[in-house]
C-alpha atoms as a PDB file:
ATOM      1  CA  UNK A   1      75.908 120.143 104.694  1.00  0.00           C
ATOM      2  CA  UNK A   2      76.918 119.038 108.672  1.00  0.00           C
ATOM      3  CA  UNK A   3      80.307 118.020 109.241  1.00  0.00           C
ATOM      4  CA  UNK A   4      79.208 114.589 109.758  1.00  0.00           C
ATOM      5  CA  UNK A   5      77.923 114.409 105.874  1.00  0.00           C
ATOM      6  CA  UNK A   6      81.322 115.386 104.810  1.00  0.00           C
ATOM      7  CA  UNK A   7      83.098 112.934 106.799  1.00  0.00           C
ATOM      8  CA  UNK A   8      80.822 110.532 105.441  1.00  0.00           C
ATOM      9  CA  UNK A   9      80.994 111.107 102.069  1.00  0.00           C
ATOM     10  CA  UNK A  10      85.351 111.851 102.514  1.00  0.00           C
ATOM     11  CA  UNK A  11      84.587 107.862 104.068  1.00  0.00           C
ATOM     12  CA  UNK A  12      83.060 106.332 101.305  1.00  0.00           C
ATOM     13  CA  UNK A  13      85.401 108.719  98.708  1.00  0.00           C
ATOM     14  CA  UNK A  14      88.786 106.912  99.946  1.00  0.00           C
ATOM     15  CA  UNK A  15      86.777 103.425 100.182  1.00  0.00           C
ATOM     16  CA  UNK A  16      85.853 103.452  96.476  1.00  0.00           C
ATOM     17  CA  UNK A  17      89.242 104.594  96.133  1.00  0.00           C
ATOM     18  CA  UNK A  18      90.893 101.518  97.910  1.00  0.00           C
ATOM     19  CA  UNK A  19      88.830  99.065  95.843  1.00  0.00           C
ATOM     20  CA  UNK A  20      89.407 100.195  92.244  1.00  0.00           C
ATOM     21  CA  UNK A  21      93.056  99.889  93.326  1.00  0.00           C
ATOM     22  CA  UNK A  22      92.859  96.551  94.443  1.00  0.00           C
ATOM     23  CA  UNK A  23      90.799  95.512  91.466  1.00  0.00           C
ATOM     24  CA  UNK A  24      93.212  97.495  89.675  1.00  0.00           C
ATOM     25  CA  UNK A  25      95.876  94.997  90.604  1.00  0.00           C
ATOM     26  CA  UNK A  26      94.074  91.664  89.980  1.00  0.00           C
ATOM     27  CA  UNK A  27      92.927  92.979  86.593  1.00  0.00           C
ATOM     28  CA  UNK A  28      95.746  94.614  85.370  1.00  0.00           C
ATOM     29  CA  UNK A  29      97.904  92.015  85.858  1.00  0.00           C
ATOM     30  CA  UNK A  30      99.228  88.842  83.271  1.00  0.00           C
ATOM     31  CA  UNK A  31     100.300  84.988  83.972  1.00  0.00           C
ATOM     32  CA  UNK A  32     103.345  85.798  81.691  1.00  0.00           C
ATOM     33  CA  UNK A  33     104.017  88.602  79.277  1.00  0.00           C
ATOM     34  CA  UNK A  34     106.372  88.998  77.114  1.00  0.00           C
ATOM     35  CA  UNK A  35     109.574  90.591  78.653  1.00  0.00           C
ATOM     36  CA  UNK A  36     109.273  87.227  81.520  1.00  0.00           C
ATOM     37  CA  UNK A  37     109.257  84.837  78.327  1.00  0.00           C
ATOM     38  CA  UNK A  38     112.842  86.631  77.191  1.00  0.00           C
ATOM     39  CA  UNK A  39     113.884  85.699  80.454  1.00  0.00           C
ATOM     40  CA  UNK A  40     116.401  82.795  80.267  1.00  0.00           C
ATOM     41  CA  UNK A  41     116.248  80.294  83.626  1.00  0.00           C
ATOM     42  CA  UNK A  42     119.117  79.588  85.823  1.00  0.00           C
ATOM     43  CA  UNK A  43     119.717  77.811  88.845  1.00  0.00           C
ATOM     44  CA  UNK A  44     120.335  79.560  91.938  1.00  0.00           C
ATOM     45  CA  UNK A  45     122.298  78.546  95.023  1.00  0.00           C
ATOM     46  CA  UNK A  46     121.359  80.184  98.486  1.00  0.00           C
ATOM     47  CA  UNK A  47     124.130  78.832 101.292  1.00  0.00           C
ATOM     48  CA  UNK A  48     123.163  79.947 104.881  1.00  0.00           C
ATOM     49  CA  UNK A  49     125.722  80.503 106.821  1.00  0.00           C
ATOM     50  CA  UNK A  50     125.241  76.938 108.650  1.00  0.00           C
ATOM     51  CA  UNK A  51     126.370  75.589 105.343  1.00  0.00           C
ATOM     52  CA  UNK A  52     123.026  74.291 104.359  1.00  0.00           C
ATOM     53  CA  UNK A  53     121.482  75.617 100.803  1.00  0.00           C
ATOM     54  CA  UNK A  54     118.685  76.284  99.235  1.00  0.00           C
ATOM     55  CA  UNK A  55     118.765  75.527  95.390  1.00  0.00           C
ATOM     56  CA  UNK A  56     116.021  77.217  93.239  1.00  0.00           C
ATOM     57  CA  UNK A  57     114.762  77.593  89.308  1.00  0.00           C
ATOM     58  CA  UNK A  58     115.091  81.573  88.711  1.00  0.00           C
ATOM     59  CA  UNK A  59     115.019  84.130  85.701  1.00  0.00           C
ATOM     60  CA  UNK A  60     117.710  86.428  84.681  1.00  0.00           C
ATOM     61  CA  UNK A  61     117.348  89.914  83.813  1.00  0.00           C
ATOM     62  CA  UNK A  62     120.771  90.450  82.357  1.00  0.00           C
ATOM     63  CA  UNK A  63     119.827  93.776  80.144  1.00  0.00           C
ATOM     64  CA  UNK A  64     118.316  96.624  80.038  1.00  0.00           C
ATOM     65  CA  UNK A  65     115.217  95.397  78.659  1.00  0.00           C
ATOM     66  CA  UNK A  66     114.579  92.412  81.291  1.00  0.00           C
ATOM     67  CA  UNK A  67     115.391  94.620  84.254  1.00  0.00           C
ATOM     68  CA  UNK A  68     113.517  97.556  83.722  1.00  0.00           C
ATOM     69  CA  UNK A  69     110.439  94.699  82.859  1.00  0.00           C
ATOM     70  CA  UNK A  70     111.385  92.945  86.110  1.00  0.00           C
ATOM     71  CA  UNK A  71     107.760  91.700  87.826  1.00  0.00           C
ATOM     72  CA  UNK A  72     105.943  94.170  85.968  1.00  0.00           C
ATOM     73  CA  UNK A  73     102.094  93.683  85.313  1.00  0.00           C
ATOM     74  CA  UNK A  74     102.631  89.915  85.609  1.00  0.00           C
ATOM     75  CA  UNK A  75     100.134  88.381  88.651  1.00  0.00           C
ATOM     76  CA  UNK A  76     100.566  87.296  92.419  1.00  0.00           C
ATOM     77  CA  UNK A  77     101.110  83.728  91.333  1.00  0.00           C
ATOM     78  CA  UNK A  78     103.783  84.247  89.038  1.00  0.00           C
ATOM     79  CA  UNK A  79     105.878  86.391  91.694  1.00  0.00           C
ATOM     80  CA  UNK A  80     104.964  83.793  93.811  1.00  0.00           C
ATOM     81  CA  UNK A  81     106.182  80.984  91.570  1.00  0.00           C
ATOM     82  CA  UNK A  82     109.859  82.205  89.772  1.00  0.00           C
ATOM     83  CA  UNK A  83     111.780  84.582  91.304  1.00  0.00           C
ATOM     84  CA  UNK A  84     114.278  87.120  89.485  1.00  0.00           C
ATOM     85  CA  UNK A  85     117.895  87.464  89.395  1.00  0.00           C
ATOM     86  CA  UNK A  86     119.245  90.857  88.538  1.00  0.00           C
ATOM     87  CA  UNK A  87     122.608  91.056  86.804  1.00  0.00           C
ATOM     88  CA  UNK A  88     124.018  94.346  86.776  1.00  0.00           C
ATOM     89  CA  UNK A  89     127.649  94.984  84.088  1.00  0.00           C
ATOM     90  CA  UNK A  90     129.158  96.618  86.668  1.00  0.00           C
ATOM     91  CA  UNK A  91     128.646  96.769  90.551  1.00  0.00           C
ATOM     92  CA  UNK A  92     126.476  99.645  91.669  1.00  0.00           C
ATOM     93  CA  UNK A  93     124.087 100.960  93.750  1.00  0.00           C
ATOM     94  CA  UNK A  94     120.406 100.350  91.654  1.00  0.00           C
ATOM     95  CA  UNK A  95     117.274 101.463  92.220  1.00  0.00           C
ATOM     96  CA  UNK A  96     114.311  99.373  92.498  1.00  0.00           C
ATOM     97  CA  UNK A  97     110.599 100.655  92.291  1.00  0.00           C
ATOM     98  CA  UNK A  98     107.091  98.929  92.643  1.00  0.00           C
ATOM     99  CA  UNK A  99     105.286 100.517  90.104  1.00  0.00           C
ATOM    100  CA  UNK A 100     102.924  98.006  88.056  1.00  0.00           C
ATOM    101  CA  UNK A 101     103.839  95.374  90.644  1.00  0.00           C
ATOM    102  CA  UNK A 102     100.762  93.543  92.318  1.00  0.00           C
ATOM    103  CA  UNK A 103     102.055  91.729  95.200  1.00  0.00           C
ATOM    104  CA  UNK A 104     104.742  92.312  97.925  1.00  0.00           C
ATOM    105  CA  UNK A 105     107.949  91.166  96.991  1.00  0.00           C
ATOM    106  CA  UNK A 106     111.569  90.674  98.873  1.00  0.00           C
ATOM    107  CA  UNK A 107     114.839  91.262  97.876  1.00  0.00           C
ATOM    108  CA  UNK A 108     118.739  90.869  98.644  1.00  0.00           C
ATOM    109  CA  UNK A 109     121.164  92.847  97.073  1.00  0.00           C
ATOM    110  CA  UNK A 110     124.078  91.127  96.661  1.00  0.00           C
ATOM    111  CA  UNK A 111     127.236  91.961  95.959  1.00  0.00           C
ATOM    112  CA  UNK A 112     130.202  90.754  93.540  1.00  0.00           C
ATOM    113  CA  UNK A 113     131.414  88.084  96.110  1.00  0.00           C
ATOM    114  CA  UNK A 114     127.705  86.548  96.589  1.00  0.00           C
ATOM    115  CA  UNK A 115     127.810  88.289 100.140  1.00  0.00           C
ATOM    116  CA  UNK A 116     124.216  89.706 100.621  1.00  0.00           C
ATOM    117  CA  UNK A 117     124.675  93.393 101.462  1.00  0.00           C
ATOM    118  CA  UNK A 118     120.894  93.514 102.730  1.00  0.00           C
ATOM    119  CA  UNK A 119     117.249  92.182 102.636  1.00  0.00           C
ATOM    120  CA  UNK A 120     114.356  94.377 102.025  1.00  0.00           C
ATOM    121  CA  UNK A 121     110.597  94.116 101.642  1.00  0.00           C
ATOM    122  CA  UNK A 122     109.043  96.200  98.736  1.00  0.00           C
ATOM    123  CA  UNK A 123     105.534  96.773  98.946  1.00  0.00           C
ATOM    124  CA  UNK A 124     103.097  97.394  95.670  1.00  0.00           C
ATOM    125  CA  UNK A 125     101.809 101.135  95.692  1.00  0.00           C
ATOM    126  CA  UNK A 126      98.248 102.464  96.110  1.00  0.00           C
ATOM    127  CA  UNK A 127      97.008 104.397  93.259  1.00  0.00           C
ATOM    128  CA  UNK A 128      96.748 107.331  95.479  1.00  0.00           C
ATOM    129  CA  UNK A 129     100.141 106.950  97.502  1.00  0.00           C
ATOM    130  CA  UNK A 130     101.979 110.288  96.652  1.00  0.00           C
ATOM    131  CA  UNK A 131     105.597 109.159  98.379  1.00  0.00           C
ATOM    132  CA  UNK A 132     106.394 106.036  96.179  1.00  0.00           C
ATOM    133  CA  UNK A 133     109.429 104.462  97.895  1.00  0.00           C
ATOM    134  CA  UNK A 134     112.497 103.434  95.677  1.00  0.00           C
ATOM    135  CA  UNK A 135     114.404 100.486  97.480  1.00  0.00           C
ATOM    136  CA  UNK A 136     118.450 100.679  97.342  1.00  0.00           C
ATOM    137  CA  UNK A 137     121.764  98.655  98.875  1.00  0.00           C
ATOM    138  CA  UNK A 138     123.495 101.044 101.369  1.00  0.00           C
ATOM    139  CA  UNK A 139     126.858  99.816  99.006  1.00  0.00           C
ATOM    140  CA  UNK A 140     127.555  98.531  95.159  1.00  0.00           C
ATOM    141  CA  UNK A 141     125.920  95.559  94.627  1.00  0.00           C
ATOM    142  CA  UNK A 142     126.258  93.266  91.301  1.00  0.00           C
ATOM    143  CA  UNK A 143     122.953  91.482  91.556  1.00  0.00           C
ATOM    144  CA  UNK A 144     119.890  91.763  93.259  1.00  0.00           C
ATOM    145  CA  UNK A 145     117.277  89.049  93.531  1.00  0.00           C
ATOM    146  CA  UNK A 146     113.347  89.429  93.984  1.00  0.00           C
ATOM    147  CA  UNK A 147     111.278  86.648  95.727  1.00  0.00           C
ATOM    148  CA  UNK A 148     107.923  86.533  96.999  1.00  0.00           C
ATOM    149  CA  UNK A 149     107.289  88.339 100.314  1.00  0.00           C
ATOM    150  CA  UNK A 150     108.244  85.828 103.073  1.00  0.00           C
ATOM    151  CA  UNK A 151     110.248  83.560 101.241  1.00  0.00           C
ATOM    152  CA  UNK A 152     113.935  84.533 102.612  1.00  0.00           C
ATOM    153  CA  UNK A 153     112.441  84.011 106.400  1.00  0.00           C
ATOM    154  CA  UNK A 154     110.779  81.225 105.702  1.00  0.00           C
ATOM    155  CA  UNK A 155     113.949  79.584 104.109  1.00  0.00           C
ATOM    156  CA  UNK A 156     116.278  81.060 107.042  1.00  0.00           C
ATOM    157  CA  UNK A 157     118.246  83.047 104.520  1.00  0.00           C
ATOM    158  CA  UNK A 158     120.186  86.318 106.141  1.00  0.00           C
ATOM    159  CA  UNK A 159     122.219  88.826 105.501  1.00  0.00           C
ATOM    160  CA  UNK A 160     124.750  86.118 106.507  1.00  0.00           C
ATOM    161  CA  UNK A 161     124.037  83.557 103.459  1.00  0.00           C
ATOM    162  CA  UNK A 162     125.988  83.279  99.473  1.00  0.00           C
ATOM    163  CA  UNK A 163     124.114  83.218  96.653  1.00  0.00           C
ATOM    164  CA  UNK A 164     126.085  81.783  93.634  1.00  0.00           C
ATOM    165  CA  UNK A 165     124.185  80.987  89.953  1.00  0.00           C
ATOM    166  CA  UNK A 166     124.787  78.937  86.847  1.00  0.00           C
ATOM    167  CA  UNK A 167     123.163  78.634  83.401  1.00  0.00           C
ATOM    168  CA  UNK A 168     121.396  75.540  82.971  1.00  0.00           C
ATOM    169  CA  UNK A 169     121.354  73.845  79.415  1.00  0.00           C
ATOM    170  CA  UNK A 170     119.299  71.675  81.380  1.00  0.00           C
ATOM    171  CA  UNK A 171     116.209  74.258  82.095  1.00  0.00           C
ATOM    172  CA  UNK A 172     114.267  74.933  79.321  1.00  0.00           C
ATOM    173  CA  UNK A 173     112.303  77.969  79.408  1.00  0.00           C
END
């Protein structure tokens, strides 16, 4: 077999590869599941540093259960539609991963004064990615909330905004 055959066939080996993964994705993924339904919603306040704020409908993962769940399995359109709010009982320095995610997401660790310690952009994994990148404050952080990729530049929020958040009686879930 020439050289050429084998680069062909190595060619159309990692293209099959990249679309099972991304059909992976859009199959494998729900509107809602079950752990996002525990998920009470809260209102959360993003003040840039120009005093304006953005106020937004989010969930909170306040327990184990709800943050290991986090955007798991559920599709593009729900990441794109509620973010998350990550409580943590104490402040420290978390983890987060991107396995079973679907779509690119952002997210500010913040810590226990609303102060946001950083902004990163996660990216879903390839099935065939061998690194997988876990995402991390440089400091203790008490909360950490995902949005949709794009959605702190579009909304001018920086490392220099608060986040504060309430309970709502008045958002049902």
């Amino acid at each position: 077999m020439s050289i050429k055959t084998k680069l062909m066939r190595a060619a159309i080996f990692c293209l099959t590869l990249m679309i099972s993964a991304c059909s992976y994705a859009q199959l494998d993924c729900q509107i809602d599941n079950p752990a996002l339904q525990a998920m009470p919603k809260i209102e959360v306040t993003l003040t840039r540093d120009d005093g304006r704020s953005y106020i937004m409908t989010a969930k909170l993962a306040d327990n184990n259960a709800t943050r290991a769940a986090g955007f798991q399995r559920v599709c593009e359109s729900t990441i794109e539609a509620m973010p998350i709010l990550f409580v943590f009982n104490q402040p420290s320095v978390p983890s987060f991963h991107m396995n079973n995610v679907v779509a690119p997401i952002d997210i500010a660790f913040i810590d226990s004064e609303g102060d946001l310690e950083s902004i990163q952009a996660m990216n879903p994994y390839s099935t065939i990615q061998i690194r997988k990148p876990l995402y991390s404050p440089k400091r203790p952080v008490l909360y950490a909330l995902e949005v949709h990729k794009g959605f702190y530049q579009k909304h001018e929020i920086t490392v220099d905004s608060k986040m504060t958040w309430a309970p709502s009686a008045s958002l049902s879930d």
